[in-house]
Protein backbone atom coordinates (compact mmCIF):
# COMPACT_ATOMS: atom_id res chain seq x y z
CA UNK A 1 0.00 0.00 0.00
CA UNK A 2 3.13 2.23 0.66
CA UNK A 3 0.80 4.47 3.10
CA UNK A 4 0.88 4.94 6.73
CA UNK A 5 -2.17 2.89 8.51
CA UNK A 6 -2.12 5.80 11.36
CA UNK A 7 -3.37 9.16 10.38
CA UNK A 8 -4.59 12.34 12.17
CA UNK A 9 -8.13 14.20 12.37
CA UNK A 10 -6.51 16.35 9.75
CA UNK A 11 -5.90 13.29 7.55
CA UNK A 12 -8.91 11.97 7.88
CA UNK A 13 -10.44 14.88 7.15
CA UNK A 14 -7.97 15.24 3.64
CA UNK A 15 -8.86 11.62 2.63
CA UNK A 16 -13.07 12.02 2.59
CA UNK A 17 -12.30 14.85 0.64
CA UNK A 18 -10.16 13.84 -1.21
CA UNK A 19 -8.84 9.94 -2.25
CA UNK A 20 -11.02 7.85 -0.35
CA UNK A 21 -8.41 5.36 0.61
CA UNK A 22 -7.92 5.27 4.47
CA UNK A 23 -7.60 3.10 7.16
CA UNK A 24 -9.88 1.29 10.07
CA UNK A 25 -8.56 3.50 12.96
CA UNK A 26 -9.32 6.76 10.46
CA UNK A 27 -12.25 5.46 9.07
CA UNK A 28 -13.72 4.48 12.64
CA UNK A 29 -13.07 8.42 13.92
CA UNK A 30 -14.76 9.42 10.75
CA UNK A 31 -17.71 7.01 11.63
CA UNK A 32 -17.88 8.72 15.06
CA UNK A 33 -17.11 12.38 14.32
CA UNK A 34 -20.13 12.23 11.31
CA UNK A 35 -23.29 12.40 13.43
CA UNK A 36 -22.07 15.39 15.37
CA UNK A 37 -21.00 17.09 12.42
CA UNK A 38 -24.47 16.85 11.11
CA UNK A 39 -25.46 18.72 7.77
CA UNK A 40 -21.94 20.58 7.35
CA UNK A 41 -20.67 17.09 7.08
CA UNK A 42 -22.07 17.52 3.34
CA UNK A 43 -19.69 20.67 2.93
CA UNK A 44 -16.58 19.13 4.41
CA UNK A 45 -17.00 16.66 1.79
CA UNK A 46 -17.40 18.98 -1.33
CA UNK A 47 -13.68 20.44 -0.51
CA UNK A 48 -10.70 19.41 -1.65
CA UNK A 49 -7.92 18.44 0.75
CA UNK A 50 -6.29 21.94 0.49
CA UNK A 51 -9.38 23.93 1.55
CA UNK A 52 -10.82 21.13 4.38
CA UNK A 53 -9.03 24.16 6.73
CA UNK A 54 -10.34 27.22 4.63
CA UNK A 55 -13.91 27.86 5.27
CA UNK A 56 -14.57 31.01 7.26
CA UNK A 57 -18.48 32.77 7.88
CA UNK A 58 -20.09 34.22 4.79
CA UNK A 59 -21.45 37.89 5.67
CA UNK A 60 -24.90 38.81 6.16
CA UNK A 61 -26.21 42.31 6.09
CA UNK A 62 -29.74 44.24 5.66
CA UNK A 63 -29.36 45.48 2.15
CA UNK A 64 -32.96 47.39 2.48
CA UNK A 65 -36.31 47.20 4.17
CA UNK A 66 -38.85 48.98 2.37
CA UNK A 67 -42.52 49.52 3.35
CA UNK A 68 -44.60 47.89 0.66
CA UNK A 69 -48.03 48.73 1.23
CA UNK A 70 -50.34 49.52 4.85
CA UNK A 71 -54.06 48.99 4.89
CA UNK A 72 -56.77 48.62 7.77
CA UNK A 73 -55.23 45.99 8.86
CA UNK A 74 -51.61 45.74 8.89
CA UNK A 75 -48.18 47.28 7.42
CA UNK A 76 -46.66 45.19 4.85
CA UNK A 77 -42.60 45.39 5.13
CA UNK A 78 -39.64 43.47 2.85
CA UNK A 79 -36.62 43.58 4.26
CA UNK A 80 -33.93 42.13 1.85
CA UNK A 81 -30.21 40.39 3.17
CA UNK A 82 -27.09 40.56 1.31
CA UNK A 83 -25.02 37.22 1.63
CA UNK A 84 -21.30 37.59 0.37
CA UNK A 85 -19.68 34.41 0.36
CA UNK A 86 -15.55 34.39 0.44
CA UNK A 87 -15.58 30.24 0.30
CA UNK A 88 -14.63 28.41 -2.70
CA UNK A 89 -17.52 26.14 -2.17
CA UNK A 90 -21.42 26.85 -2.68
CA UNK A 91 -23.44 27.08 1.23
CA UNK A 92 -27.12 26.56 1.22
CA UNK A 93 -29.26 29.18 3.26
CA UNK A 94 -31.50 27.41 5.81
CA UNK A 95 -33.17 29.76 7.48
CA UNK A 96 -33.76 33.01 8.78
CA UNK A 97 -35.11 34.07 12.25
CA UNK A 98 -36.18 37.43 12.73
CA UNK A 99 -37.71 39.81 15.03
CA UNK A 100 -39.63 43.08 14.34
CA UNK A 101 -39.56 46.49 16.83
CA UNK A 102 -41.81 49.11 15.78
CA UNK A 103 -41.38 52.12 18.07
CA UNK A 104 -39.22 50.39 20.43
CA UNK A 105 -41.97 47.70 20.53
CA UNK A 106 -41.81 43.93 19.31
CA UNK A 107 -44.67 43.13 17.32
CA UNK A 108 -43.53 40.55 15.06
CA UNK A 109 -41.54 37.85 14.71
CA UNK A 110 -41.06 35.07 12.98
CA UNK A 111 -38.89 32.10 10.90
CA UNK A 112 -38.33 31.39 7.17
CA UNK A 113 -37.22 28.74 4.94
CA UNK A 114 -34.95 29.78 2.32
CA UNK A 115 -34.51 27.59 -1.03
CA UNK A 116 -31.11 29.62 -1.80
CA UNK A 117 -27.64 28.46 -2.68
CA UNK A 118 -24.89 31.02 -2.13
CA UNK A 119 -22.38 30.88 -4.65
CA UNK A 120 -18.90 29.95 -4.26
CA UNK A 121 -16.83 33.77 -4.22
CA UNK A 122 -19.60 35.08 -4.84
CA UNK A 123 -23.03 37.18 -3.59
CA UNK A 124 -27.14 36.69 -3.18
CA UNK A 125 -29.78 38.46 -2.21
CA UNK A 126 -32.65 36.38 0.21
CA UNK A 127 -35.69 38.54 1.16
CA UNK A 128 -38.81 38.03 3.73
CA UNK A 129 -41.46 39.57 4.38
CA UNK A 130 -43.00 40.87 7.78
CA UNK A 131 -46.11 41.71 8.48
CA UNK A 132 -47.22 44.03 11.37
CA UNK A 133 -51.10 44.15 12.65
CA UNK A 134 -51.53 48.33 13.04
CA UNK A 135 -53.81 47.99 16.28
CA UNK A 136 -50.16 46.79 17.98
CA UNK A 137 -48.37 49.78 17.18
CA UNK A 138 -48.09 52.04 19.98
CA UNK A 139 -50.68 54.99 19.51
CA UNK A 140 -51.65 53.80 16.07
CA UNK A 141 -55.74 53.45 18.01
CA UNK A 142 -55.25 56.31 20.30
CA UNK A 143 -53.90 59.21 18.44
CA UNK A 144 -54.90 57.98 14.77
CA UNK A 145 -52.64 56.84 11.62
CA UNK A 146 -52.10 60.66 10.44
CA UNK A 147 -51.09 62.28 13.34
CA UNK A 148 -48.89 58.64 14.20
CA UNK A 149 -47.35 58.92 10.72
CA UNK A 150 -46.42 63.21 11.53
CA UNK A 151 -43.62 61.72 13.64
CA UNK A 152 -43.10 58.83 11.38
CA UNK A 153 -41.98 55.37 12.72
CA UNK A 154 -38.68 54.31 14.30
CA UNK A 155 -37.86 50.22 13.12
CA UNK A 156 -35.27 47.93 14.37
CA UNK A 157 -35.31 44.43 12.21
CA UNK A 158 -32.94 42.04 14.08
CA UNK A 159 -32.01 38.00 13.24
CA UNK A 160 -29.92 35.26 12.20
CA UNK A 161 -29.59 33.52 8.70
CA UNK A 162 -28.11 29.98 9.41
CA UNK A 163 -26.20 28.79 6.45
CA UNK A 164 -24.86 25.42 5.55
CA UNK A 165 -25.80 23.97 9.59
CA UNK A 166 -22.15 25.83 9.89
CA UNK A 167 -22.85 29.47 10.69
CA UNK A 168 -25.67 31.03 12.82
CA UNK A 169 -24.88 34.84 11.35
CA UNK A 170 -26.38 37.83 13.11
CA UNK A 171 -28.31 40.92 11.06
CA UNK A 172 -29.97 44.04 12.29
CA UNK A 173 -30.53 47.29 11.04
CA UNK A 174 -32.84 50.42 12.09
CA UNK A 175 -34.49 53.27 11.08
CA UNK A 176 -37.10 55.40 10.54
CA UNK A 177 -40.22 55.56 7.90
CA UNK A 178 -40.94 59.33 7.23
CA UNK A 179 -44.22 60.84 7.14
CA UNK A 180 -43.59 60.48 2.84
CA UNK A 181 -43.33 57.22 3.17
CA UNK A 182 -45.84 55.99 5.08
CA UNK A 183 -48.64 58.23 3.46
CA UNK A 184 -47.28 56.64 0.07
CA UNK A 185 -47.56 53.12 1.48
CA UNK A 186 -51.41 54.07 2.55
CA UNK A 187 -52.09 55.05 -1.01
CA UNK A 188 -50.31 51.62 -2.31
């Protein structure tokens, strides 16, 4: 065989990605290691043996949320994630948790499935949409929509995106919908 039946974690690691010729003792802490690697066991074995090592956290940021549309009911909001991915290996998007404040308040909150593949080097958008009943928002009943929307509305979107079963990334970003804004979204 000319190979070495003793081999290290690392090895191990080089030979599923790589040649699949390995021994008992390697195999065996392979066998063991698998079920607590879970679903990034799938990545680990799409590298090659030089970039087993080489996988860092893709980024996550709130690219936009935009205020699609209020009615009697509710306000309508899409808030949209950019994913940059440094890794020269595709990582699937599982899903993203999120949590809504309007006006310091949380009134939504929720979980998504994403069907999304993030490219290897390369970028994606992944959007979701929250909607907000308007009898929680604080003095929406009491002081009425119009003189509500004079001061406009302070949001803070907040979450994770778990890609790949590897990374549990953090987002948040806040703001405020003018006056403009929401009086356009009433129209929509």
């Amino acid at each position: 065989m000319g190979e070495s039946s003793v081999r290290s974690g690392k090895d191990c690691a080089i030979a599923m990605g790589g040649v699949m010729r390995f021994s008992r003792r390697c195999f065996a802490r392979t066998a063991m290691t698998a079920p607590l690697l879970g679903p990034s066991l799938g990545v680990v074995l799409l590298l090659q043996p030089q970039q087993v090592g080489a996988i860092g956290a893709p980024e996550v940021a709130v690219k936009e949320v935009q205020l699609q549309g209020i009615d009697r009911e509710q306000l309508r909001l899409l808030v949209v994630l950019k994913l940059d991915n440094s890794n020269p290996v595709p990582i699937p998007l599982s899903t993203i948790q999120f949590l809504a404040r309007i006006e310091e308040r949380e009134l939504a909150k929720g979980q998504t499935t994403e069907s999304l593949r993030l490219p290897a080097l390369g970028s994606a958008d992944a959007s979701f949409r929250v909607l907000i009943p308007l009898r929680a928002i604080p003095g929406a009943l009491d002081r009425g929509l119009v003189a509500l929307f004079g001061e406009g509305l302070r949001y803070d979107i907040e979450g994770t995106a778990e890609l790949g079963g590897l990374f549990r990334i953090p987002f948040r970003k806040n703001g405020r919908f003018t006056r403009t804004q929401l009086l356009a979204a009433i129209r929509s």
